[in-house]
N, C-alpha and C. Protein backbone atom coordinates (compact mmCIF):
# COMPACT_ATOMS: atom_id res chain seq x y z
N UNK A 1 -0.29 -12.90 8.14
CA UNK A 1 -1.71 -13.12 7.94
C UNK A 1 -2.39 -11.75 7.90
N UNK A 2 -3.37 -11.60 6.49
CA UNK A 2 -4.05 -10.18 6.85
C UNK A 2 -5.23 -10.12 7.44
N UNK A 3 -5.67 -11.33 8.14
CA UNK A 3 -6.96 -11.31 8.63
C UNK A 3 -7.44 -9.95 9.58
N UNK A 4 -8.75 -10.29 9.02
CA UNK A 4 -9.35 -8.58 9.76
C UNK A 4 -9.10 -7.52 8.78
N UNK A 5 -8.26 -7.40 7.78
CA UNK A 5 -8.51 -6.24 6.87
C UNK A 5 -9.01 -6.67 5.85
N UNK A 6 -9.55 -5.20 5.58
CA UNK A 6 -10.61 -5.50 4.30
C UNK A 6 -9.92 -4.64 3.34
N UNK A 7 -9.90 -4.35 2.12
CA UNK A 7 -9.39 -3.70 1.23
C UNK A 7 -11.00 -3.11 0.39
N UNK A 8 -10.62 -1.77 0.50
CA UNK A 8 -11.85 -1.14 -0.23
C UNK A 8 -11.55 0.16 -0.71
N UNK A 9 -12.21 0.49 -1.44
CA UNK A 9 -12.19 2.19 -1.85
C UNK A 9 -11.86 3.67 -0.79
N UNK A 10 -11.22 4.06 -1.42
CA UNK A 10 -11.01 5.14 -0.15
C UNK A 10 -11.93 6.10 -0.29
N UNK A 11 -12.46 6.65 0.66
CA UNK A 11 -13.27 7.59 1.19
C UNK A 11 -12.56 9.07 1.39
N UNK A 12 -12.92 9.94 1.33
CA UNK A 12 -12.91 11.46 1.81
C UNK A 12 -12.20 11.33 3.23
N UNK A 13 -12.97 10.50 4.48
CA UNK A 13 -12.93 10.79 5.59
C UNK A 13 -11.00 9.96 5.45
N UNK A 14 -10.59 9.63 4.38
CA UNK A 14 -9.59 8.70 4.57
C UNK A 14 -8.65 9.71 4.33
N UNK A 15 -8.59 10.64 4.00
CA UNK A 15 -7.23 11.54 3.87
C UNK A 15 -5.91 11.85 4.33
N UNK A 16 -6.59 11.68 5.85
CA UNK A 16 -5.44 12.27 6.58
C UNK A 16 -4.41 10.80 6.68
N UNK A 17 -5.17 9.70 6.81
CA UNK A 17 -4.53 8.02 6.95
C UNK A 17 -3.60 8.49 5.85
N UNK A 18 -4.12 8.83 4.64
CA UNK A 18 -3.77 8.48 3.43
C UNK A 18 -2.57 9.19 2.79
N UNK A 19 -2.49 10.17 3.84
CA UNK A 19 -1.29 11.22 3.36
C UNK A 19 -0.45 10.79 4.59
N UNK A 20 -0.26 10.50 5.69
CA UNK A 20 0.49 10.05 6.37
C UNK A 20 1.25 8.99 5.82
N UNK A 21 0.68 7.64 5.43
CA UNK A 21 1.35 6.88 4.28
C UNK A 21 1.50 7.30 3.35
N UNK A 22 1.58 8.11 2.49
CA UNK A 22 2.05 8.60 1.40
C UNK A 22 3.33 9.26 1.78
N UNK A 23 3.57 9.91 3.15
CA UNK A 23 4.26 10.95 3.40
C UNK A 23 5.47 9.96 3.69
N UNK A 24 4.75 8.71 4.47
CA UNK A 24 6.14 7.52 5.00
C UNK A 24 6.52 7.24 3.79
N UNK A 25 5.85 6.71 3.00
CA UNK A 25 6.81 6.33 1.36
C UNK A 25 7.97 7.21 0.97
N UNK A 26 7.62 8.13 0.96
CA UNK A 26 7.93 9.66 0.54
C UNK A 26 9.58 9.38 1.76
N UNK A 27 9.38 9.25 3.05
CA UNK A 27 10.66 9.28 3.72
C UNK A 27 11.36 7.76 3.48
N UNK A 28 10.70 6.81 3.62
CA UNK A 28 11.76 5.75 2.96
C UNK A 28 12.19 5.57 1.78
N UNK A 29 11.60 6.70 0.89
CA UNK A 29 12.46 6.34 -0.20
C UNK A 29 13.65 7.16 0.02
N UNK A 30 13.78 8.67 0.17
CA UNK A 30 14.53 9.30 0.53
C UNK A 30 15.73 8.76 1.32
N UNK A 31 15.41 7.80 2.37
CA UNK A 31 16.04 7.00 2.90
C UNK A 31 17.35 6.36 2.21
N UNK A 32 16.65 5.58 1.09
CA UNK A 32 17.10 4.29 0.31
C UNK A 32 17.80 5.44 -0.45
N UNK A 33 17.47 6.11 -1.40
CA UNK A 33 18.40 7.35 -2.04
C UNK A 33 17.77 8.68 -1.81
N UNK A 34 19.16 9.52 -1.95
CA UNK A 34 19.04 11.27 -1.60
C UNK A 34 18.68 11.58 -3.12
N UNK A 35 18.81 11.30 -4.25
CA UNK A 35 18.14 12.02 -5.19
C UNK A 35 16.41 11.83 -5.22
N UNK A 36 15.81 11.36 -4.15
CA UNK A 36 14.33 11.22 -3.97
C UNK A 36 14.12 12.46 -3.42
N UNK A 37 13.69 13.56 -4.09
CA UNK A 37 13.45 14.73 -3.36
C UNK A 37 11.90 15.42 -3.82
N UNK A 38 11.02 14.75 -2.89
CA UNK A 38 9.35 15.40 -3.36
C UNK A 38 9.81 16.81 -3.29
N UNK A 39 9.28 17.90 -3.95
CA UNK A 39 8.98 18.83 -3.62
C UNK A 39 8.56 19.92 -2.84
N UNK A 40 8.68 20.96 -1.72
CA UNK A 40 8.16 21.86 -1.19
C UNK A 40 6.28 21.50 -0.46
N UNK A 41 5.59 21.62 -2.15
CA UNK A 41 4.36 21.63 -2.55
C UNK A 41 3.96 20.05 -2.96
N UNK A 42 4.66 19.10 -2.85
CA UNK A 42 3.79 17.85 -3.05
C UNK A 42 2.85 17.30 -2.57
N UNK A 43 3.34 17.64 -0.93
CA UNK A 43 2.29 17.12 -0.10
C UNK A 43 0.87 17.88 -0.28
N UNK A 44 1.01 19.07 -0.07
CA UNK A 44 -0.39 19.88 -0.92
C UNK A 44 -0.95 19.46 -1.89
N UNK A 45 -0.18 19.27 -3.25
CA UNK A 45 -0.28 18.76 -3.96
C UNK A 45 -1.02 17.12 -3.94
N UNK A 46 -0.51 16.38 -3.55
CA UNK A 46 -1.01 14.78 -3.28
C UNK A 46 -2.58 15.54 -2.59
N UNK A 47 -2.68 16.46 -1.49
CA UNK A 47 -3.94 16.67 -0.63
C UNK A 47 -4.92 16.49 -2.03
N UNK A 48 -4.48 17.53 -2.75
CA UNK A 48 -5.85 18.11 -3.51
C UNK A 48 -5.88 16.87 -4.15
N UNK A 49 -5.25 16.19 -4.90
CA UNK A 49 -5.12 15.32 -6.10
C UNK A 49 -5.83 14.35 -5.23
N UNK A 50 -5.80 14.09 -4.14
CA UNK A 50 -6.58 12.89 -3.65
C UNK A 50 -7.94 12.56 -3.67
N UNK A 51 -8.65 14.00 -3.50
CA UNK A 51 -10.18 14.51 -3.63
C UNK A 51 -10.90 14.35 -5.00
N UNK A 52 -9.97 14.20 -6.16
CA UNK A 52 -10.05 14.07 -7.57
C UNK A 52 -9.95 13.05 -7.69
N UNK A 53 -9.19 12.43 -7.61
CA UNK A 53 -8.96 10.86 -7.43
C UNK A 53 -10.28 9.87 -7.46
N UNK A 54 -10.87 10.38 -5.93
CA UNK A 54 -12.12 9.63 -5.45
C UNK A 54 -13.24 9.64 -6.21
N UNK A 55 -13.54 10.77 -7.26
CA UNK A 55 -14.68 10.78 -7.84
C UNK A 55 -14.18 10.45 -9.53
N UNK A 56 -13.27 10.42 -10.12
CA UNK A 56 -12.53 10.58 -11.29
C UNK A 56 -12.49 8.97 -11.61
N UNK A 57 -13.22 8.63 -12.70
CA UNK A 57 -13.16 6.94 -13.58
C UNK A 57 -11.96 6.54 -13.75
N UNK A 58 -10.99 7.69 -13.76
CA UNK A 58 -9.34 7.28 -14.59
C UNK A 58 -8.79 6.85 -13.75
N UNK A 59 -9.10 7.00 -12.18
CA UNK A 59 -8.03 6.89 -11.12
C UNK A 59 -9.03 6.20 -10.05
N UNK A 60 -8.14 5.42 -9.54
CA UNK A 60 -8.30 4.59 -8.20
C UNK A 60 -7.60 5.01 -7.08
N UNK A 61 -8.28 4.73 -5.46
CA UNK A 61 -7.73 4.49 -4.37
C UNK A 61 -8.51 3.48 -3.62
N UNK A 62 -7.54 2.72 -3.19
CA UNK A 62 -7.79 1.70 -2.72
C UNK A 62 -7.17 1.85 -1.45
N UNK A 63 -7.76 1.26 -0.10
CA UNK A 63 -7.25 1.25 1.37
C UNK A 63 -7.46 -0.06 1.65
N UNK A 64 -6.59 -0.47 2.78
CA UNK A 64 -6.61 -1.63 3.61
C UNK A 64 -7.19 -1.30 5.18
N UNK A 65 -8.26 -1.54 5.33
CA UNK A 65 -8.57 -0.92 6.16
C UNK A 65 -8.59 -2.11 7.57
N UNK A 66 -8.19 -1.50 8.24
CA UNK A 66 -8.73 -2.93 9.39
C UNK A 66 -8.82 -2.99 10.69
N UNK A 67 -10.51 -2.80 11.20
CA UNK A 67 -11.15 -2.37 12.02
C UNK A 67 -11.09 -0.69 12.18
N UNK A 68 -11.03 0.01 10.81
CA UNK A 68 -11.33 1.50 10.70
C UNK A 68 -9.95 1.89 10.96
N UNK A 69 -9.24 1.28 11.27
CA UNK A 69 -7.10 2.24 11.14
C UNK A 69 -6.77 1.69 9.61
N UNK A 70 -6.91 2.66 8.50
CA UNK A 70 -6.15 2.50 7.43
C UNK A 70 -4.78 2.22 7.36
N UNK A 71 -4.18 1.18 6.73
CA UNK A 71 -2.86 0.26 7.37
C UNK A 71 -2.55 -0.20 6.06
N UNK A 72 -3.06 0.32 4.57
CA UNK A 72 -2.28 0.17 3.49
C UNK A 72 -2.87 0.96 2.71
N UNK A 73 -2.34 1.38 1.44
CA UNK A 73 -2.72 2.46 0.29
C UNK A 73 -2.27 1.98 -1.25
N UNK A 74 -3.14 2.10 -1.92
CA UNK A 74 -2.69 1.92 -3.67
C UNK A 74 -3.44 2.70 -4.28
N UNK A 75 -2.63 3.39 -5.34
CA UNK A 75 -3.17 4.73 -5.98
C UNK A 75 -2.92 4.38 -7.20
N UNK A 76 -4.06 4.41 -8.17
CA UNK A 76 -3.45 4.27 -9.60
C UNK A 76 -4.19 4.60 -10.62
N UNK A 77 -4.03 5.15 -11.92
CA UNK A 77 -4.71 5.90 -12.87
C UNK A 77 -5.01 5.03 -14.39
N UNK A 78 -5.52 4.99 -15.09
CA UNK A 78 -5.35 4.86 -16.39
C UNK A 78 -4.37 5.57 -17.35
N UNK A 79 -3.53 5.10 -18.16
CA UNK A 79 -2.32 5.25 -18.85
C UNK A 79 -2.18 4.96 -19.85
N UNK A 80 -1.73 6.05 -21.18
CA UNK A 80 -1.92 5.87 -22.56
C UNK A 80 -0.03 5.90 -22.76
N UNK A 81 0.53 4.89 -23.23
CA UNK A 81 1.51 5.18 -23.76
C UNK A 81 2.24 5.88 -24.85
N UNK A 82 3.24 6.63 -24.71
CA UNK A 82 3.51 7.59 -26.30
C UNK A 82 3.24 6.86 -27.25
N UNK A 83 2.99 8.49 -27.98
CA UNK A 83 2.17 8.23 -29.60
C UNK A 83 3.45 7.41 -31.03
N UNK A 84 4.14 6.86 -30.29
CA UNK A 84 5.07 6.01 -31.34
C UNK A 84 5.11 4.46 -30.53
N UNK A 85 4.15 4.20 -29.45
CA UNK A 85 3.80 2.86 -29.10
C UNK A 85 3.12 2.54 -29.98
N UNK A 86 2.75 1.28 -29.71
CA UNK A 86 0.76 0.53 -29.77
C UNK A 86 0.18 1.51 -29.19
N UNK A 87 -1.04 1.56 -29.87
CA UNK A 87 -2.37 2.92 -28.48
C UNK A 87 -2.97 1.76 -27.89
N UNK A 88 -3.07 1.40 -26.31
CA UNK A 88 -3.57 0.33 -25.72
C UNK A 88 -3.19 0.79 -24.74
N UNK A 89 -4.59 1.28 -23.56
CA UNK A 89 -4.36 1.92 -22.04
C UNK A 89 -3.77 0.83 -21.60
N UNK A 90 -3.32 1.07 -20.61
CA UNK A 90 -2.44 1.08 -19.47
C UNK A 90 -3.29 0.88 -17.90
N UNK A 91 -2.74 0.82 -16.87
CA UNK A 91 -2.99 1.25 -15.77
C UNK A 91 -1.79 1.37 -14.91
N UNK A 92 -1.53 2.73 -14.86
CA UNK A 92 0.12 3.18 -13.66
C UNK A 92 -0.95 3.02 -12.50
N UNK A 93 0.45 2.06 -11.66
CA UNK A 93 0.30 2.01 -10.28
C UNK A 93 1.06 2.60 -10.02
N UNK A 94 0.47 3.52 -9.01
CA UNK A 94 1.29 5.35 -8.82
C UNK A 94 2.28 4.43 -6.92
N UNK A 95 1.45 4.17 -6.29
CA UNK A 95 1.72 4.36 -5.48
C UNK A 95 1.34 3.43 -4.46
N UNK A 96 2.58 2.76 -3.42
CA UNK A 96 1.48 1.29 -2.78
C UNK A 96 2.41 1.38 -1.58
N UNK A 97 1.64 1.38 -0.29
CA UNK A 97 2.62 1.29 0.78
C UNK A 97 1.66 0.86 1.63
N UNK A 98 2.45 -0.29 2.60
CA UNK A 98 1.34 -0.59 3.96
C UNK A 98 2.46 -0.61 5.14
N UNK A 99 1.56 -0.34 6.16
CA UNK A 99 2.76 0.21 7.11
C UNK A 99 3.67 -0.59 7.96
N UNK A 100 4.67 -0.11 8.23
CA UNK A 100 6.21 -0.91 8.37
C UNK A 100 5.15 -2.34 9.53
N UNK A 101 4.68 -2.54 10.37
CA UNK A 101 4.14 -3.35 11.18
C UNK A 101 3.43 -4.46 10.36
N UNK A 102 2.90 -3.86 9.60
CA UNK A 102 1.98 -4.58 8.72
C UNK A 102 2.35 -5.99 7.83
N UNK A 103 3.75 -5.47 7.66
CA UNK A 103 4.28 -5.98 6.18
C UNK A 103 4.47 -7.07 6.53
N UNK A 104 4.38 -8.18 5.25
CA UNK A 104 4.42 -9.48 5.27
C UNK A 104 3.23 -9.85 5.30
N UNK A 105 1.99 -9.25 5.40
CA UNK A 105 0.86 -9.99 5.43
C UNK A 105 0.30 -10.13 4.39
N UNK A 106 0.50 -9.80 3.41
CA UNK A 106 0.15 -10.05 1.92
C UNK A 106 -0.76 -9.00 1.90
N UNK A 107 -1.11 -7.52 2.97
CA UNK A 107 -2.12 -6.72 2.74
C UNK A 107 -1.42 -5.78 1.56
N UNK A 108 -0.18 -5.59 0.87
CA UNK A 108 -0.15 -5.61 -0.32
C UNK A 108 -0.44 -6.04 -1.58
N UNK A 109 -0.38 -7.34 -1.82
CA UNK A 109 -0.93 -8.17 -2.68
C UNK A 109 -2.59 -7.93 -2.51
N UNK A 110 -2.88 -8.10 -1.54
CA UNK A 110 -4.00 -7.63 -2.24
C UNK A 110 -4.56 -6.25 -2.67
N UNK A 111 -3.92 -5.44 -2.25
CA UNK A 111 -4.46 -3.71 -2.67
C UNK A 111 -3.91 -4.13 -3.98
N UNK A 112 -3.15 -4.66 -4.82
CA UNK A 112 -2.51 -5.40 -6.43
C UNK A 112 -3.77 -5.68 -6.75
N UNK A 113 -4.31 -6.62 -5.88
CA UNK A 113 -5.31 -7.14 -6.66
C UNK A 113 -6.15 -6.80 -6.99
N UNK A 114 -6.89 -5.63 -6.22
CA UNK A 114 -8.04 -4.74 -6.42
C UNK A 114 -7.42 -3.74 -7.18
N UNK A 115 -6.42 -3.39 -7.96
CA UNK A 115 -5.89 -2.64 -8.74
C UNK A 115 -5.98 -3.79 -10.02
N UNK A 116 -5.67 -4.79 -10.11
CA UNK A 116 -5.60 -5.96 -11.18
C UNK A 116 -7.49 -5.85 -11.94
N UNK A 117 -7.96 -6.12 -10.79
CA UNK A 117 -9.42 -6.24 -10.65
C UNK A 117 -10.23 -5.08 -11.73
N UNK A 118 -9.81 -3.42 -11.28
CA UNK A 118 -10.32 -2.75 -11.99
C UNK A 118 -9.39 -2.95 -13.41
N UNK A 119 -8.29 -3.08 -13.52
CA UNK A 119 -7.81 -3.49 -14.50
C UNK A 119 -8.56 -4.10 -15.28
N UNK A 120 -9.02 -5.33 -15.50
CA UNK A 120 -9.52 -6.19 -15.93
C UNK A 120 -10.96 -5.57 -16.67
N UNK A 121 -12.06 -5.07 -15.29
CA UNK A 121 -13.02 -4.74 -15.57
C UNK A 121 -12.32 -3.58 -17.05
N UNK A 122 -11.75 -3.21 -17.10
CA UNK A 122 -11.24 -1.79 -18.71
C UNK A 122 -10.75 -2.32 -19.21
N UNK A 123 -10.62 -3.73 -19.30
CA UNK A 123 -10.11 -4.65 -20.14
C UNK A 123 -8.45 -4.07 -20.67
N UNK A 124 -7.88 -3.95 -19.54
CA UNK A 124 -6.58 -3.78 -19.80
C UNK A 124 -5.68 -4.89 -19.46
N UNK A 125 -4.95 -4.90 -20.09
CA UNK A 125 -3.81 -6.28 -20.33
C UNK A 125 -2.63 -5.91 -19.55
N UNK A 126 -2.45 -4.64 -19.03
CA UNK A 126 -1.01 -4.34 -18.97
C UNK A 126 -1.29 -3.39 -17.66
N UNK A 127 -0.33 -3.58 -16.22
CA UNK A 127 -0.35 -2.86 -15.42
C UNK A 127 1.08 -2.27 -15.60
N UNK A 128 1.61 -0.71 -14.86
CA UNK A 128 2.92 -0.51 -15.39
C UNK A 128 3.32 0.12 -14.14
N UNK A 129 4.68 -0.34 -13.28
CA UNK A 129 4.82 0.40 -12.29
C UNK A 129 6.07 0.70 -11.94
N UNK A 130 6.07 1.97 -11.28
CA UNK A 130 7.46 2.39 -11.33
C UNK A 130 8.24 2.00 -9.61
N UNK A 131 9.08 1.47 -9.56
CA UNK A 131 9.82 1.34 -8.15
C UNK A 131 11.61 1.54 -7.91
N UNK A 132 11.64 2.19 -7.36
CA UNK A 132 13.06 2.75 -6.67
C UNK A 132 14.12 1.59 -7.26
N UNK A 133 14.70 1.98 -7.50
CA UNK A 133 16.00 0.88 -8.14
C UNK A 133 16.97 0.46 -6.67
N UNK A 134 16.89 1.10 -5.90
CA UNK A 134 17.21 0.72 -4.49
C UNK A 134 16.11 0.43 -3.51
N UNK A 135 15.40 0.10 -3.68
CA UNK A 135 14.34 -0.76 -2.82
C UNK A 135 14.19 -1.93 -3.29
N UNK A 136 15.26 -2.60 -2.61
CA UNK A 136 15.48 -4.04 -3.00
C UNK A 136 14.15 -5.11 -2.16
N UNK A 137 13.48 -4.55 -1.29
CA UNK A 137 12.17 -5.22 -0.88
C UNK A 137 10.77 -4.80 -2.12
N UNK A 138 11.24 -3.74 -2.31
CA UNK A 138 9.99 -3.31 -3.22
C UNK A 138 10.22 -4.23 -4.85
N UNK A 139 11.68 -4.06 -5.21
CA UNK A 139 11.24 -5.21 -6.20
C UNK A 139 11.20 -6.53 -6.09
N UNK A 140 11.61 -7.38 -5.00
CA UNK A 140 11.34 -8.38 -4.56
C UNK A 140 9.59 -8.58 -4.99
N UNK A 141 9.28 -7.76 -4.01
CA UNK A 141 7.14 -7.93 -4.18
C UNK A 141 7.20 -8.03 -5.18
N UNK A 142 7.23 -7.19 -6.15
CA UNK A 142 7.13 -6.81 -7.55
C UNK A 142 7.40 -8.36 -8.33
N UNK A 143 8.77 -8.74 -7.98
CA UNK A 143 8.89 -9.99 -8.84
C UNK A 143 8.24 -11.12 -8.28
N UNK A 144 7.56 -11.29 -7.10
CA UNK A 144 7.07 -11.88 -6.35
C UNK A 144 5.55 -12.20 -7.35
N UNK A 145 5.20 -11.11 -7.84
CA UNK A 145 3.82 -11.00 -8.18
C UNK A 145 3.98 -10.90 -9.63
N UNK A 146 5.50 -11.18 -10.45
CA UNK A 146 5.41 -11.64 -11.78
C UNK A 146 5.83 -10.42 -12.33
N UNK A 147 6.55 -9.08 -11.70
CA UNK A 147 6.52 -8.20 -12.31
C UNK A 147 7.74 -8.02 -13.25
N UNK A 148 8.29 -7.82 -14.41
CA UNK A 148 9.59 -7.74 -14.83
C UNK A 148 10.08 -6.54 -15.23
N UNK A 149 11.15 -6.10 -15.40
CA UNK A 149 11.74 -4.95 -15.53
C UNK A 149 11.26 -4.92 -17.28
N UNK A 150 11.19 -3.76 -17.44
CA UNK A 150 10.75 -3.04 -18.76
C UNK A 150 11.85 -1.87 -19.10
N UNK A 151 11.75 -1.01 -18.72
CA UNK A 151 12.57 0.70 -19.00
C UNK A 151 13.21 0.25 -17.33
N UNK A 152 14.46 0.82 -17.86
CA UNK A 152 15.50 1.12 -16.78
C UNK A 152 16.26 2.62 -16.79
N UNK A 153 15.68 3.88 -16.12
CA UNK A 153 15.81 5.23 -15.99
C UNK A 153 17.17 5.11 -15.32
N UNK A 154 18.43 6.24 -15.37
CA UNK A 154 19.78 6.08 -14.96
C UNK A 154 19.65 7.80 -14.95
N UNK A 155 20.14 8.56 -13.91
CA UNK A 155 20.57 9.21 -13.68
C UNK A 155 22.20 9.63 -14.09
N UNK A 156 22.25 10.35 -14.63
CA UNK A 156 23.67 11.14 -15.30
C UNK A 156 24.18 12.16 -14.44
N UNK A 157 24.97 12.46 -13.34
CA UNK A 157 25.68 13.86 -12.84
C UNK A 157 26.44 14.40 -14.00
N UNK A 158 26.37 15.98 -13.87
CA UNK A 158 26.43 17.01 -14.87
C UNK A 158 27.67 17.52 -14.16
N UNK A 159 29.14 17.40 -14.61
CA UNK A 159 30.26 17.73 -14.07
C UNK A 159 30.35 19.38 -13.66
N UNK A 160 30.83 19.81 -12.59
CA UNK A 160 30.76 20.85 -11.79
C UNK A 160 29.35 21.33 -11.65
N UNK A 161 28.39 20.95 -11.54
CA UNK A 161 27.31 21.37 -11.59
C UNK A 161 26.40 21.15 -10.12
N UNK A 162 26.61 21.73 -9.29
CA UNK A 162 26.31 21.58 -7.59
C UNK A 162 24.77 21.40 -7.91
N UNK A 163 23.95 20.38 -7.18
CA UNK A 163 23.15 20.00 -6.83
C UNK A 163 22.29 20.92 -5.61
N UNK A 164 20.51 21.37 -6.02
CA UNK A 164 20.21 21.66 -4.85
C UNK A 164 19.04 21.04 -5.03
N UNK A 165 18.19 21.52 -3.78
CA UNK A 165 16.64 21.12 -3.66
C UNK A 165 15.66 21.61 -5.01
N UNK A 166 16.14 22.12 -5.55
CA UNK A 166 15.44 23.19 -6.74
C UNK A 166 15.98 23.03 -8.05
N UNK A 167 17.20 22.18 -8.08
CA UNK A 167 17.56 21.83 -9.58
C UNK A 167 19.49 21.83 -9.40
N UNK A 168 19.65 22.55 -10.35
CA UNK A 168 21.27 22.96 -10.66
C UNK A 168 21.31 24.07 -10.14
N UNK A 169 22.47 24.63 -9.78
CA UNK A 169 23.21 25.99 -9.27
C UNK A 169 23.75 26.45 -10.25
């Protein structure tokens, strides 16, 4: 049950909530697979991008807020597909996590929905989202909420070619 949270726009004062869950995503995916490797500079990165976010038409954040402890996150932009598609925006859902306690209360589904919602208002037909091919809970939701596989990305290892944090050796 998500009673007591509200789902609304994120605020400035929401940052630090907001990168803490971002940062947990960030370790369970890593979790689920070792080729999940954010960057050095992401988290910096995500900081600034978040501040842009809040004032920027193209992009959404949405929080689950409930009783002022932010306890879910959905981040998502407007999206033009390559120039050998249809031209017909998009909306990437970048990013959706509510925290491990939380889950099951459908306070996902609805941060979807307030992502569906502005959808709609831009009269977009098509949400597009990317999820871990080993997060077998994450596509569960996903198909839960009608989502179907589209592009399937596969990783290739490059024979003798040692792996680091920074690329190839």
């Amino acid at each position: 049950m998500s009673g007591g949270v509200t789902i609304r726009r994120a605020r400035p004062a929401d940052l630090e909530a907001a990168v803490g869950l971002w940062r947990g995503l960030q370790d369970e995916h890593a979790a689920m697979d070792a080729r999940h490797r954010p960057s050095a500079s992401a988290e910096e990165r995500w900081r600034t991008d978040f501040g842009v976010w809040l004032t920027s038409e193209d992009h959404r954040v949405f929080v689950a807020d409930a009783g002022g402890e932010v306890v879910g996150l959905v981040t998502a932009h407007t999206y033009w597909p390559a120039p050998m598609y249809e031209e017909e925006m998009e909306v990437y859902l970048t990013e959706l996590v509510v925290v491990p306690e939380r889950r099951g209360e459908r306070i996902g589904e609805r941060l979807v929905d307030a992502v569906r919602s502005w959808a709609r208002d831009l009269g977009v037909r098509q949400i597009r989202v990317g999820v871990l091919s080993r997060n077998e809970r994450g596509r569960a939701f996903w198909s839960r909420l009608g989502g179907e596989d589209f592009f399937v990305t596969v990783t290739l290892p490059v024979e003798g070619q040692e792996r680091t944090a920074r690329g190839v050796v």
